[in-house]
N, C-alpha and C. Protein backbone atom coordinates (compact mmCIF):
# COMPACT_ATOMS: atom_id res chain seq x y z
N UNK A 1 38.99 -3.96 31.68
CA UNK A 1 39.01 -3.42 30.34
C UNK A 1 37.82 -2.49 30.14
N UNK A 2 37.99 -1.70 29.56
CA UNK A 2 36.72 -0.68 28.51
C UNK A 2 36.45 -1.24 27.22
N UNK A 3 35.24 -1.25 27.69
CA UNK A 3 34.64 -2.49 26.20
C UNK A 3 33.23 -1.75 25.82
N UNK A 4 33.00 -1.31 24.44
CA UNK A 4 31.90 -1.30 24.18
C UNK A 4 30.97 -2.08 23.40
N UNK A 5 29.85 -2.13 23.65
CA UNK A 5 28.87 -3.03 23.90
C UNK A 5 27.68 -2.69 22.99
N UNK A 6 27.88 -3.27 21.60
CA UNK A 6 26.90 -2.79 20.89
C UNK A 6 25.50 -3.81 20.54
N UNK A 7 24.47 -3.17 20.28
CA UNK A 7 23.28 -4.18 20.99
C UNK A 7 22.88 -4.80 22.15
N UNK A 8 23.10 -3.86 22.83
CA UNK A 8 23.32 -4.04 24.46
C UNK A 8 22.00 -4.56 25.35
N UNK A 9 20.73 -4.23 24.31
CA UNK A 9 19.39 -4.21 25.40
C UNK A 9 18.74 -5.16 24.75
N UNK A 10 19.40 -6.21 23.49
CA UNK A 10 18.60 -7.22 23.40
C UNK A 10 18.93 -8.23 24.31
N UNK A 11 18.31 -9.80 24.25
CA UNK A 11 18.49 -10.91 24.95
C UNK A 11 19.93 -11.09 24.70
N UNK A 12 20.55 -11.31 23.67
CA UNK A 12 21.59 -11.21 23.82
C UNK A 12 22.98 -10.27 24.52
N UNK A 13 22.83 -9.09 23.80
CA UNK A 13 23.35 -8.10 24.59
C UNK A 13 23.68 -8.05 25.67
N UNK A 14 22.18 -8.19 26.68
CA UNK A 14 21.54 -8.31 27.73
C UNK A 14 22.74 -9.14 28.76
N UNK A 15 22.57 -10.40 28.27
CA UNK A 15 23.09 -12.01 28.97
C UNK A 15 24.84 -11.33 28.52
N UNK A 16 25.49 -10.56 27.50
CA UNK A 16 26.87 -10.82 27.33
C UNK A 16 27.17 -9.41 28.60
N UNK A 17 26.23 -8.28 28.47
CA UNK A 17 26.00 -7.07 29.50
C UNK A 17 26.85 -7.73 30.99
N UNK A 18 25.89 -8.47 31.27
CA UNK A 18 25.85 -8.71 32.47
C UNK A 18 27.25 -10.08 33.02
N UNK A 19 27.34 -10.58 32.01
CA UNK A 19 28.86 -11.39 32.65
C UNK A 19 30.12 -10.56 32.70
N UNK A 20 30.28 -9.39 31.41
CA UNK A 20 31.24 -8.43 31.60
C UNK A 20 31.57 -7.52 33.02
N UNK A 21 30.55 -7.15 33.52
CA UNK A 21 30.24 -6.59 34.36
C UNK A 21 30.61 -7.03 35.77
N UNK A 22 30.09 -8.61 35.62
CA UNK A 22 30.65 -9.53 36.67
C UNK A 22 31.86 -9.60 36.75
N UNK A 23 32.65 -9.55 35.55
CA UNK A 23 33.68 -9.79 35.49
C UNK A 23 34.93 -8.23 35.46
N UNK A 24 33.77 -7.46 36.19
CA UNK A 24 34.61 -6.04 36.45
C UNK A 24 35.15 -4.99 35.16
N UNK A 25 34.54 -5.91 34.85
CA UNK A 25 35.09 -4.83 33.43
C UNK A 25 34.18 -3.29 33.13
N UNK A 26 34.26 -2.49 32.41
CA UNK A 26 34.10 -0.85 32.49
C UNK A 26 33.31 -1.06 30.93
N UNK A 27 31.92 -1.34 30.63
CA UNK A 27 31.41 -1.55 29.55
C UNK A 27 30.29 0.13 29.15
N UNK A 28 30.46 -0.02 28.43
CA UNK A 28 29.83 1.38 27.74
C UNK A 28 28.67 0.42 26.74
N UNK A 29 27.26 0.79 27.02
CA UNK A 29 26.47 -0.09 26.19
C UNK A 29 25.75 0.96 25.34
N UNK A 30 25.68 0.53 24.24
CA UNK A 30 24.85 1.01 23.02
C UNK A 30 24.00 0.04 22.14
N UNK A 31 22.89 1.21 22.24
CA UNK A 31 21.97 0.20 20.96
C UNK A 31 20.78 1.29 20.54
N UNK A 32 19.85 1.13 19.47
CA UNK A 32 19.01 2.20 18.85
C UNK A 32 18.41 3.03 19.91
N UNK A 33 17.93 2.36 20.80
CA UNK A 33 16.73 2.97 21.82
C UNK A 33 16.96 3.00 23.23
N UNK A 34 17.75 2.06 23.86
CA UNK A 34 18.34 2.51 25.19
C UNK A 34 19.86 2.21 25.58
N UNK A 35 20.53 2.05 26.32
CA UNK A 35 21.51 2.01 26.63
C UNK A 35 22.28 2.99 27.38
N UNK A 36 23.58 3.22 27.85
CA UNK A 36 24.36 4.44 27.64
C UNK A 36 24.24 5.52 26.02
N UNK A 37 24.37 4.68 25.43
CA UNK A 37 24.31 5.69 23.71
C UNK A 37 23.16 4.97 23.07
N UNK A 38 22.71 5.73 22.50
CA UNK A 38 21.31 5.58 20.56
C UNK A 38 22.24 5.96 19.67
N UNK A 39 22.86 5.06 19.44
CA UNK A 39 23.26 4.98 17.91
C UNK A 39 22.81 3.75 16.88
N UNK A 40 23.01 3.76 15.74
CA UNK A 40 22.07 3.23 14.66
C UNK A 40 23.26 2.77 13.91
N UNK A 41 23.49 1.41 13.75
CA UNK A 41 25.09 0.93 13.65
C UNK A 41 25.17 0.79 12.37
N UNK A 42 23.59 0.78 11.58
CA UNK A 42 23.83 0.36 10.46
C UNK A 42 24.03 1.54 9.61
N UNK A 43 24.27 2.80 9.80
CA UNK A 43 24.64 3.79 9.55
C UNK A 43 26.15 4.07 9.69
N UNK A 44 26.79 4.18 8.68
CA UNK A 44 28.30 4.33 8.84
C UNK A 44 28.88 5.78 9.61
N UNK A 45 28.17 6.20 9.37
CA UNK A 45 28.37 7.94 9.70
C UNK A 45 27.82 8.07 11.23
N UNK A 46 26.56 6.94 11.60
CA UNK A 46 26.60 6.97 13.15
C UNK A 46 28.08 5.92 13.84
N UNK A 47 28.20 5.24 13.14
CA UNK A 47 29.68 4.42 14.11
C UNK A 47 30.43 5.34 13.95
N UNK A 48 30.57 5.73 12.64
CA UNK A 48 32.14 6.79 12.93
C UNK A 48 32.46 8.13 14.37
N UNK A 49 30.83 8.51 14.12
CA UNK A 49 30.04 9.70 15.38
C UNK A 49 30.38 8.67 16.70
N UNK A 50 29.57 7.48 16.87
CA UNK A 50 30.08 6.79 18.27
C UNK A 50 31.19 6.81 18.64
N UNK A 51 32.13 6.45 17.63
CA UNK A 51 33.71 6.34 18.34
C UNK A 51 34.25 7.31 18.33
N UNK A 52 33.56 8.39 18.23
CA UNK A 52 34.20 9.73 18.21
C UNK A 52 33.92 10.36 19.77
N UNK A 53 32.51 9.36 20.29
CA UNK A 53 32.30 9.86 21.73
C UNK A 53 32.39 9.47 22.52
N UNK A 54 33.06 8.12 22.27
CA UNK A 54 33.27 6.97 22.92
C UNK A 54 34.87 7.03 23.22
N UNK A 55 35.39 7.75 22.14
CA UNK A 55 36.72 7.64 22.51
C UNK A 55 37.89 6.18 22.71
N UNK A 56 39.04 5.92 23.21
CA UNK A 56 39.50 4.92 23.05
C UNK A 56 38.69 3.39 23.92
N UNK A 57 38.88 2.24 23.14
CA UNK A 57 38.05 1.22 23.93
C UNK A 57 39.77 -0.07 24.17
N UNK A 58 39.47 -0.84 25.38
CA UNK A 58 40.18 -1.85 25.11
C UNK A 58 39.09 -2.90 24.03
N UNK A 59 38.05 -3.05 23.72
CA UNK A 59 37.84 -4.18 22.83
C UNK A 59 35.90 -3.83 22.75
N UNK A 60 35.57 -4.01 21.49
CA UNK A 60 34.44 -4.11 21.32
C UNK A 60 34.03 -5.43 20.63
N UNK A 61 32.45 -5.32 21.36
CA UNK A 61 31.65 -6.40 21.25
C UNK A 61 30.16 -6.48 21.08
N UNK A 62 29.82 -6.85 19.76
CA UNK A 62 28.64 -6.68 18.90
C UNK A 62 27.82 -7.77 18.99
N UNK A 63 26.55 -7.18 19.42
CA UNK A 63 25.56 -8.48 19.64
C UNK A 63 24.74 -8.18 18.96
N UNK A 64 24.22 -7.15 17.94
CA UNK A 64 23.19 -6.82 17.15
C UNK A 64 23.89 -6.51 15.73
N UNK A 65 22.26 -7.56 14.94
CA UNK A 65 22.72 -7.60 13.74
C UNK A 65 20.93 -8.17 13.45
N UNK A 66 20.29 -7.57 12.51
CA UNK A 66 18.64 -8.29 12.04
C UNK A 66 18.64 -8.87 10.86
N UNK A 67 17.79 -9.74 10.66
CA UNK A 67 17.80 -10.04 9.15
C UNK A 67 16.39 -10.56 9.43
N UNK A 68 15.99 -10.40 7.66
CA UNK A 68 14.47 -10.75 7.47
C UNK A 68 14.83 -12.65 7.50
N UNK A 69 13.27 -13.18 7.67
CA UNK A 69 13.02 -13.89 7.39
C UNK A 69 11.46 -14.95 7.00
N UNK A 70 11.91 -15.79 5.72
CA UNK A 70 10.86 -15.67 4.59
C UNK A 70 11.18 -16.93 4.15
N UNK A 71 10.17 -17.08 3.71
CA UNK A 71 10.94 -18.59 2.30
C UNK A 71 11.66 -18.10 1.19
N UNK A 72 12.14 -18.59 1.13
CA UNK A 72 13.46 -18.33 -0.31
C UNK A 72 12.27 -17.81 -1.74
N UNK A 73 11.41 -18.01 -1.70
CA UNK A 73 10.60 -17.73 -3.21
C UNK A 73 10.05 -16.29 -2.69
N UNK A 74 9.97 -15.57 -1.32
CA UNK A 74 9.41 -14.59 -1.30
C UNK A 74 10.60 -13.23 -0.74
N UNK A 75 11.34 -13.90 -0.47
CA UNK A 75 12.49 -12.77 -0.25
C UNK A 75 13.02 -12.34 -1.52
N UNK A 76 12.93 -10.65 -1.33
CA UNK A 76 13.10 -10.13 -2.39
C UNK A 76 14.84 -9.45 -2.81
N UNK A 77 15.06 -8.69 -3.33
CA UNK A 77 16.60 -7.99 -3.65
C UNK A 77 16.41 -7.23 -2.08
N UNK A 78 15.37 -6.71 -1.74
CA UNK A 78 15.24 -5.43 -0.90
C UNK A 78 15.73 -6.58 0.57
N UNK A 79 14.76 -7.72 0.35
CA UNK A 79 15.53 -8.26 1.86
C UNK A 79 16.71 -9.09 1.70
N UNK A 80 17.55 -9.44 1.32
CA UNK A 80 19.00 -9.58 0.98
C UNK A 80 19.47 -8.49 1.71
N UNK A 81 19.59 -7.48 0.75
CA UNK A 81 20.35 -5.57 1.16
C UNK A 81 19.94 -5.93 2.71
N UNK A 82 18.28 -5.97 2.59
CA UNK A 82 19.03 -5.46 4.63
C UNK A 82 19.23 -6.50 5.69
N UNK A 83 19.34 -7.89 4.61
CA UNK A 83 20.32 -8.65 5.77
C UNK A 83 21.87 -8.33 5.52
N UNK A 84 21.77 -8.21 4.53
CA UNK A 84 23.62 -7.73 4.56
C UNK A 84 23.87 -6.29 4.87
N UNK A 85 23.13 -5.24 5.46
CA UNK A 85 22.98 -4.14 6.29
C UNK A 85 22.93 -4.01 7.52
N UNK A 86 22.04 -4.86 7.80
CA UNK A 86 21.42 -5.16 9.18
C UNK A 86 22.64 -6.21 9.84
N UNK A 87 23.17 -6.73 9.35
CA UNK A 87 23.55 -7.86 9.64
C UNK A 87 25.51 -7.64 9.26
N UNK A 88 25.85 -7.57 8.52
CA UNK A 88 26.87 -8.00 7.57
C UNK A 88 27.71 -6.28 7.66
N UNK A 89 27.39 -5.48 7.38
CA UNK A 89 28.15 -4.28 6.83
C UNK A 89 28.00 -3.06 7.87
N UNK A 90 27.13 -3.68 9.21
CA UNK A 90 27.02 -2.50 10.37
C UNK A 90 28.62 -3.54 11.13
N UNK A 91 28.57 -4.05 11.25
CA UNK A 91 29.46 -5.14 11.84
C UNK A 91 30.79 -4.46 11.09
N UNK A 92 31.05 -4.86 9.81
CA UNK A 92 32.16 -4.00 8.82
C UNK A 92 32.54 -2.89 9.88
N UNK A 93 31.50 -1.98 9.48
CA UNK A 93 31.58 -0.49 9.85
C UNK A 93 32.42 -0.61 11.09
N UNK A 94 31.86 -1.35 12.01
CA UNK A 94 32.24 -1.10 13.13
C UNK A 94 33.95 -1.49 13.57
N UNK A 95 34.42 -2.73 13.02
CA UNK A 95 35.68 -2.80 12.73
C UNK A 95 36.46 -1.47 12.01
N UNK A 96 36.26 -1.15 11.36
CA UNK A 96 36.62 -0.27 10.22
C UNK A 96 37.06 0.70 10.82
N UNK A 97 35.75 1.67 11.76
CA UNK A 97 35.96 2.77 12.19
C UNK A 97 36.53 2.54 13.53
N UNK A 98 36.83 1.56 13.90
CA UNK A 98 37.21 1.45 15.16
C UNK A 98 38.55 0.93 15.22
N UNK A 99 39.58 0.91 13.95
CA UNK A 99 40.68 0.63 14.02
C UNK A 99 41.75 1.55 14.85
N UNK A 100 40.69 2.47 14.83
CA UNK A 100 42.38 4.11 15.43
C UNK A 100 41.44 4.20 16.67
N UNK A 101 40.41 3.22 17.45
CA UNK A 101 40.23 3.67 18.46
C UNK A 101 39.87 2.15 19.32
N UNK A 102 40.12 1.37 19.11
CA UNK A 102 40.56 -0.53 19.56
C UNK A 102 41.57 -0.45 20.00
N UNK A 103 42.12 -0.77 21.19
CA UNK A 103 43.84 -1.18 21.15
C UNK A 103 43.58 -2.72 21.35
N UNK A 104 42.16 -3.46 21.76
CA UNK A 104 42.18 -5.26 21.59
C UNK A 104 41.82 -6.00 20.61
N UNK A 105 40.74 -5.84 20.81
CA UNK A 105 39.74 -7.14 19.98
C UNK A 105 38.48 -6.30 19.87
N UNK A 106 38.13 -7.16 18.69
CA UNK A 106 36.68 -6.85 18.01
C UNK A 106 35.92 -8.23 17.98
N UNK A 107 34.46 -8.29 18.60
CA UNK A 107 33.53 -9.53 18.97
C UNK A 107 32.79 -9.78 17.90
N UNK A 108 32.55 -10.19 17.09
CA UNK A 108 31.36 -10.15 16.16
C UNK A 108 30.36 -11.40 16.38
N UNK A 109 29.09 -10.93 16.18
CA UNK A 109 27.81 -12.11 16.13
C UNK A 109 27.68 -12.41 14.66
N UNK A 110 27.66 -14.00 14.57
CA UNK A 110 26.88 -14.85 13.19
C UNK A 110 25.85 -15.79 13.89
N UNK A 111 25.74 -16.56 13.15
CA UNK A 111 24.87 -17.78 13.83
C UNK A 111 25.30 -18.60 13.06
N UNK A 112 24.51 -20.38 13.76
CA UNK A 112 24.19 -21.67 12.96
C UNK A 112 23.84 -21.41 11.87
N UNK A 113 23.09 -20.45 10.56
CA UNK A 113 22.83 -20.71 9.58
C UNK A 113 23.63 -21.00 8.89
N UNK A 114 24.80 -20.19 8.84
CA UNK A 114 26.03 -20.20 8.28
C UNK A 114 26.45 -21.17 8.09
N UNK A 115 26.34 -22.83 9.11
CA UNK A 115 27.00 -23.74 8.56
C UNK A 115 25.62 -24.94 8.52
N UNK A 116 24.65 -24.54 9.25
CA UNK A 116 22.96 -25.30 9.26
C UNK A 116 21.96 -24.84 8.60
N UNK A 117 21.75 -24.04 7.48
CA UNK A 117 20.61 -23.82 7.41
C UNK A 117 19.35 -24.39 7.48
N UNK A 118 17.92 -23.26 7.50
CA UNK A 118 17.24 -23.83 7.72
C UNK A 118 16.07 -22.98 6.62
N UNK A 119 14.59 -23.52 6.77
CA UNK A 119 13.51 -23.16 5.64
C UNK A 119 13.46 -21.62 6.36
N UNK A 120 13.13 -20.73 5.96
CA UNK A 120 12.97 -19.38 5.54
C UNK A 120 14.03 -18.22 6.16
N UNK A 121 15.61 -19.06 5.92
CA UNK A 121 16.46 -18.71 6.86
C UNK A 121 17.66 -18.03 5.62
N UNK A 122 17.46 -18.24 4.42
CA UNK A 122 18.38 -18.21 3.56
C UNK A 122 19.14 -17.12 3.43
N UNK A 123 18.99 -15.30 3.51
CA UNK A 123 19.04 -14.09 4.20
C UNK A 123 19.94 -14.54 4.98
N UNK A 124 19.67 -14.96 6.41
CA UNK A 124 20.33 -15.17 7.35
C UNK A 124 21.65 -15.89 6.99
N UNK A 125 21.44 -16.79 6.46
CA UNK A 125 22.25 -17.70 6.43
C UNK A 125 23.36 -17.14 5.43
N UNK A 126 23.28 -15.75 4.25
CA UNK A 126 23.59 -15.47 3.45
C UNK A 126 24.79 -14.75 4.34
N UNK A 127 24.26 -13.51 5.48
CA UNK A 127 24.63 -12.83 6.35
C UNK A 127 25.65 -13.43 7.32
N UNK A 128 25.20 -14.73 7.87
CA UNK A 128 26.27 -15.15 8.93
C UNK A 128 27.64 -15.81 8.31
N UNK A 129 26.98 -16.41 7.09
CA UNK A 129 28.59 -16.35 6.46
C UNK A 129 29.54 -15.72 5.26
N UNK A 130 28.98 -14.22 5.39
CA UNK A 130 29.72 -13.05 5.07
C UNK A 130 30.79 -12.69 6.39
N UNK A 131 29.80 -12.94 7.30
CA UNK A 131 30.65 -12.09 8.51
C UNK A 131 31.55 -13.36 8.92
N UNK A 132 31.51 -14.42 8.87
CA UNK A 132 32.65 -15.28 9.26
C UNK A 132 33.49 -15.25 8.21
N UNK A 133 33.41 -15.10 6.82
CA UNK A 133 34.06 -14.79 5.94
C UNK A 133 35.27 -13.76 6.21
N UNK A 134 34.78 -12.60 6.50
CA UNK A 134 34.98 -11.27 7.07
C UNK A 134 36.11 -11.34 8.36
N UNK A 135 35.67 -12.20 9.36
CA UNK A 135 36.35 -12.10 10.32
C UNK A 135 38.12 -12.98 10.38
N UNK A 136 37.65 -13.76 8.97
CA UNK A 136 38.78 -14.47 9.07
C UNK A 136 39.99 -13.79 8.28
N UNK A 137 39.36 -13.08 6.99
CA UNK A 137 40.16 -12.15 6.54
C UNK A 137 40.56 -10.93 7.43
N UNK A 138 39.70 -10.35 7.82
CA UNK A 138 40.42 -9.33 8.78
C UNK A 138 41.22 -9.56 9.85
N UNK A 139 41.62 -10.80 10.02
CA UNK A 139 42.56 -10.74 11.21
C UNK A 139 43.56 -11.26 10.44
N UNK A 140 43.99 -11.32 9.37
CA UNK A 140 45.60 -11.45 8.60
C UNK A 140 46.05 -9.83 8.58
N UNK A 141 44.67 -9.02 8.89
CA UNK A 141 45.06 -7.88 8.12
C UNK A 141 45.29 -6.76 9.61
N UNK A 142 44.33 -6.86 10.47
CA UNK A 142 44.70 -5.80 11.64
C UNK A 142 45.66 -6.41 12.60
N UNK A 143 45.62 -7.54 12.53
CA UNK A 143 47.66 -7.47 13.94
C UNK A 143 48.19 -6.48 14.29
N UNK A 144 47.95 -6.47 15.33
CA UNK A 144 47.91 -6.97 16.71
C UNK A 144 46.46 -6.96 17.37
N UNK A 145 45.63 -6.06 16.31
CA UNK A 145 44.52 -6.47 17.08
C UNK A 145 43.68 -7.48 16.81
N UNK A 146 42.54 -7.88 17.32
CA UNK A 146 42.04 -9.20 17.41
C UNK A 146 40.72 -9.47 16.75
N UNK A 147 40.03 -10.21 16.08
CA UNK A 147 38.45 -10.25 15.39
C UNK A 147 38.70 -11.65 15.69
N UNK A 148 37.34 -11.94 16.36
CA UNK A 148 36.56 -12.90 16.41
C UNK A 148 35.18 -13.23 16.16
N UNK A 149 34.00 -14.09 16.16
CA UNK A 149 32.56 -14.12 15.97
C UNK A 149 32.53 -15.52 16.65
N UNK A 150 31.02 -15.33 17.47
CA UNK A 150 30.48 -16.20 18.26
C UNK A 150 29.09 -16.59 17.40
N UNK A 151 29.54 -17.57 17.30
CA UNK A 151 27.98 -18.26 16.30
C UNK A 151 27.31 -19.31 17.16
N UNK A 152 26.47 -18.56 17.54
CA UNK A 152 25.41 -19.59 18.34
C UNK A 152 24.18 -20.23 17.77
N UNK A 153 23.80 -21.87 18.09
CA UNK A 153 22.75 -21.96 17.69
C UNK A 153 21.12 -21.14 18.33
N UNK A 154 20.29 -21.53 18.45
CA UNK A 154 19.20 -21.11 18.65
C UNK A 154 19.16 -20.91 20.29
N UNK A 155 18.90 -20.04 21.11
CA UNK A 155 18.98 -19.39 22.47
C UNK A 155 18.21 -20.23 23.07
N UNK A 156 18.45 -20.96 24.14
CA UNK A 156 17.10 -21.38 25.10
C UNK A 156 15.97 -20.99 25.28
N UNK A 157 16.34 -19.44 25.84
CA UNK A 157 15.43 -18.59 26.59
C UNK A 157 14.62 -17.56 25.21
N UNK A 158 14.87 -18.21 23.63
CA UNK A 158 14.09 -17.63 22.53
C UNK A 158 13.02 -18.58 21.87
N UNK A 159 13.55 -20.15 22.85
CA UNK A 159 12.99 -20.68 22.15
C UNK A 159 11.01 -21.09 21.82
N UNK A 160 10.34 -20.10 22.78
CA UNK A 160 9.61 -19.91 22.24
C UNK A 160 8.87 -19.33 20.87
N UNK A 161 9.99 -17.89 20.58
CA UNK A 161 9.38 -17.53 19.31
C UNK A 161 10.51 -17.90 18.32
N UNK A 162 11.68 -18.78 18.43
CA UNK A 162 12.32 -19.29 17.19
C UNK A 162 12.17 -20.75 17.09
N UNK A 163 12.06 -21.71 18.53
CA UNK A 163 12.32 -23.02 18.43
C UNK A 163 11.61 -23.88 17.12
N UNK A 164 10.68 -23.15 16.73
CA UNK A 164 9.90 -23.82 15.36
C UNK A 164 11.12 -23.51 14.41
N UNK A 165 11.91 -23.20 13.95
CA UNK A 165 12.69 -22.36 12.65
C UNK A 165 13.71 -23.18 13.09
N UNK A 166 14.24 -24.39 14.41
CA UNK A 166 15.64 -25.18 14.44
C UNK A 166 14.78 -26.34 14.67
N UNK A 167 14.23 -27.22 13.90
CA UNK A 167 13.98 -28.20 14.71
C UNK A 167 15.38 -29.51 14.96
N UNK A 168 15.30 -29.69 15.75
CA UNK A 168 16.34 -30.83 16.11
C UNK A 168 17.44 -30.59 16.47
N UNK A 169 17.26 -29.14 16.58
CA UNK A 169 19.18 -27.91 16.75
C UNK A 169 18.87 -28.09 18.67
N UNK A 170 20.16 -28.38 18.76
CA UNK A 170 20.24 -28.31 20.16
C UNK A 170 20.39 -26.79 20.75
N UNK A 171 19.13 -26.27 21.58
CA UNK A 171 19.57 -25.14 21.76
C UNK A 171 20.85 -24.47 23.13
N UNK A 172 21.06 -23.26 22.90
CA UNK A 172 22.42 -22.94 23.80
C UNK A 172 21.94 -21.91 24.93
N UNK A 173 22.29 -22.41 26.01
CA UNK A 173 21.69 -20.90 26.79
C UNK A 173 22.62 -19.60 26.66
N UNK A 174 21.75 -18.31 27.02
CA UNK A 174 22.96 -17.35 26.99
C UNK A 174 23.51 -16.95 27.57
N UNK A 175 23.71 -17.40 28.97
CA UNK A 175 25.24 -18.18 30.14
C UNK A 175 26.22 -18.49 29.01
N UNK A 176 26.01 -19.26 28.00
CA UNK A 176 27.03 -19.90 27.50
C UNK A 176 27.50 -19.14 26.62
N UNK A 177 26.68 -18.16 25.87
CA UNK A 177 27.16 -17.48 24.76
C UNK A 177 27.79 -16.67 25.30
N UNK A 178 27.15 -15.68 26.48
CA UNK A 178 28.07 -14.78 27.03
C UNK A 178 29.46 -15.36 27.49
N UNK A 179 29.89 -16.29 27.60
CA UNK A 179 31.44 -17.43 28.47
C UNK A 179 32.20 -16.96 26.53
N UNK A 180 31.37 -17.48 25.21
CA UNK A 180 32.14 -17.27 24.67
C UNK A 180 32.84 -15.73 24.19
N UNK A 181 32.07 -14.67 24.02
CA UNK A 181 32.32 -13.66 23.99
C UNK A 181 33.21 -13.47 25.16
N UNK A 182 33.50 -13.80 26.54
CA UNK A 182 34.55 -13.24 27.39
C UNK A 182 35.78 -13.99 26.70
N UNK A 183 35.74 -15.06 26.16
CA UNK A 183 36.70 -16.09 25.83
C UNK A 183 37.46 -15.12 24.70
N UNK A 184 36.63 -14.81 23.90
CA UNK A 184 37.45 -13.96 22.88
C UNK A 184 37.53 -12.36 23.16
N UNK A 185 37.14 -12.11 24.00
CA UNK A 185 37.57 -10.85 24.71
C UNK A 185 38.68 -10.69 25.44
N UNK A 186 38.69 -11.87 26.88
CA UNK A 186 40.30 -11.77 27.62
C UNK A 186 40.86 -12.89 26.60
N UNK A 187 40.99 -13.49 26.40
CA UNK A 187 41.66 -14.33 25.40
C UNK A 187 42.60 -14.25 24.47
N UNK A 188 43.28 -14.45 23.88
CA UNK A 188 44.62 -14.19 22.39
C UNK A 188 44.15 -14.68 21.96
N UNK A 189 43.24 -15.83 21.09
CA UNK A 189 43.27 -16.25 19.77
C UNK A 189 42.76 -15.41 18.64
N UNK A 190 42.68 -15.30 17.87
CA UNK A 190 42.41 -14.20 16.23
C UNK A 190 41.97 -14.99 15.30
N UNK A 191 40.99 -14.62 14.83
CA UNK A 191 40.49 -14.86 13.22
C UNK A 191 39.04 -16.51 13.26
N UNK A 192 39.26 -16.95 15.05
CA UNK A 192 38.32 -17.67 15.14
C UNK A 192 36.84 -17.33 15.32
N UNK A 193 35.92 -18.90 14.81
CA UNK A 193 34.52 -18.52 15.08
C UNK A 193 33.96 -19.50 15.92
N UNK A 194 33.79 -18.69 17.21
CA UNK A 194 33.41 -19.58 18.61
C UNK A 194 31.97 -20.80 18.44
N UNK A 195 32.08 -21.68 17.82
CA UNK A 195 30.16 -22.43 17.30
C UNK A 195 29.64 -22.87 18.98
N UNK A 196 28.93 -22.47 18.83
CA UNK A 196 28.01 -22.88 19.86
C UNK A 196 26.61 -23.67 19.66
């Protein structure tokens, strides 16, 4: 398959990069600063420009999405907006504009907040379940093609600079996260959210 690969050069990205690959597939990677493409996802007018140069994909798959994080008394209106920017509505975009150029599936990233939150996670947690929200409605609506989201808890290999922010969360390596993203890539099911 031809799959593009958005957020390609983080840890995540990175770990889903490299099982596709294994798995022979023809991945086109993008993300702000390196990759095959610099595009800026949270810009609607850059996704629409990507898939314009990107041309047709069998299935895309999104591993970048940011959100602030704070205690709930110091997050302001401004960090909300850019977790649901950063997070929530580059993701949109990317479904959206990629309907006349998908013939599979669309991957989306949430996380554990969505159904665990945690102290200065609330942003996040606001974000990951918009987009599972999102993914479940949009797949009544694009048939035949496919939306899914892989919600992982806290990364092994992060857990130095997050393991304080899960305590007691079992963490997941990203061997495993990348298995679920192939799962909903070669896979048929629609409108699910892979928990990890």
């Amino acid at each position: 398959m031809r799959i593009l690969l958005v957020g390609a050069t983080g840890k995540l990205g990175t770990a889903v990069h490299q099982e596709l690959v294994e798995r022979k597939h023809d991945v086109v990677t993008v993300s702000r600063t390196g990759g095959d493409l610099q595009y800026d996802v949270t810009d609607p007018a850059q996704v629409a420009e990507l898939y314009q140069t990107v041309g047709q994909v069998d299935a895309v798959a999104s591993a970048a999405g940011s959100v602030p994080w704070r205690p709930l008394a110091e997050l302001t209106v401004e960090d909300y907006q850019a977790a649901v920017t950063g997070k929530v509505l580059s993701q949109v975009a990317l479904v959206k504009e990629g309907l006349s150029f998908v013939t599979g599936s669309f991957t989306l990233i949430t996380g554990v907040l969505a159904r665990e939150p945690v102290v200065t996670g609330a942003a996040a947690a606001l974000a990951n379940g918009a987009v599972e929200a999102f993914v479940r409605a949009a797949a009544i609506e694009i048939a035949p093609l496919r939306i899914n989201a892989v919600s992982p808890t806290v990364f092994t290999e992060a857990l130095d600079d997050y393991g304080d922010f899960f305590p007691g969360m079992k963490p997941v390596p990203l061997a495993d996260v990348a298995q679920a993203y192939v799962r909903s890539i070669e896979g048929r099911q629609t409108g699910q959210v892979y928990e990890l």
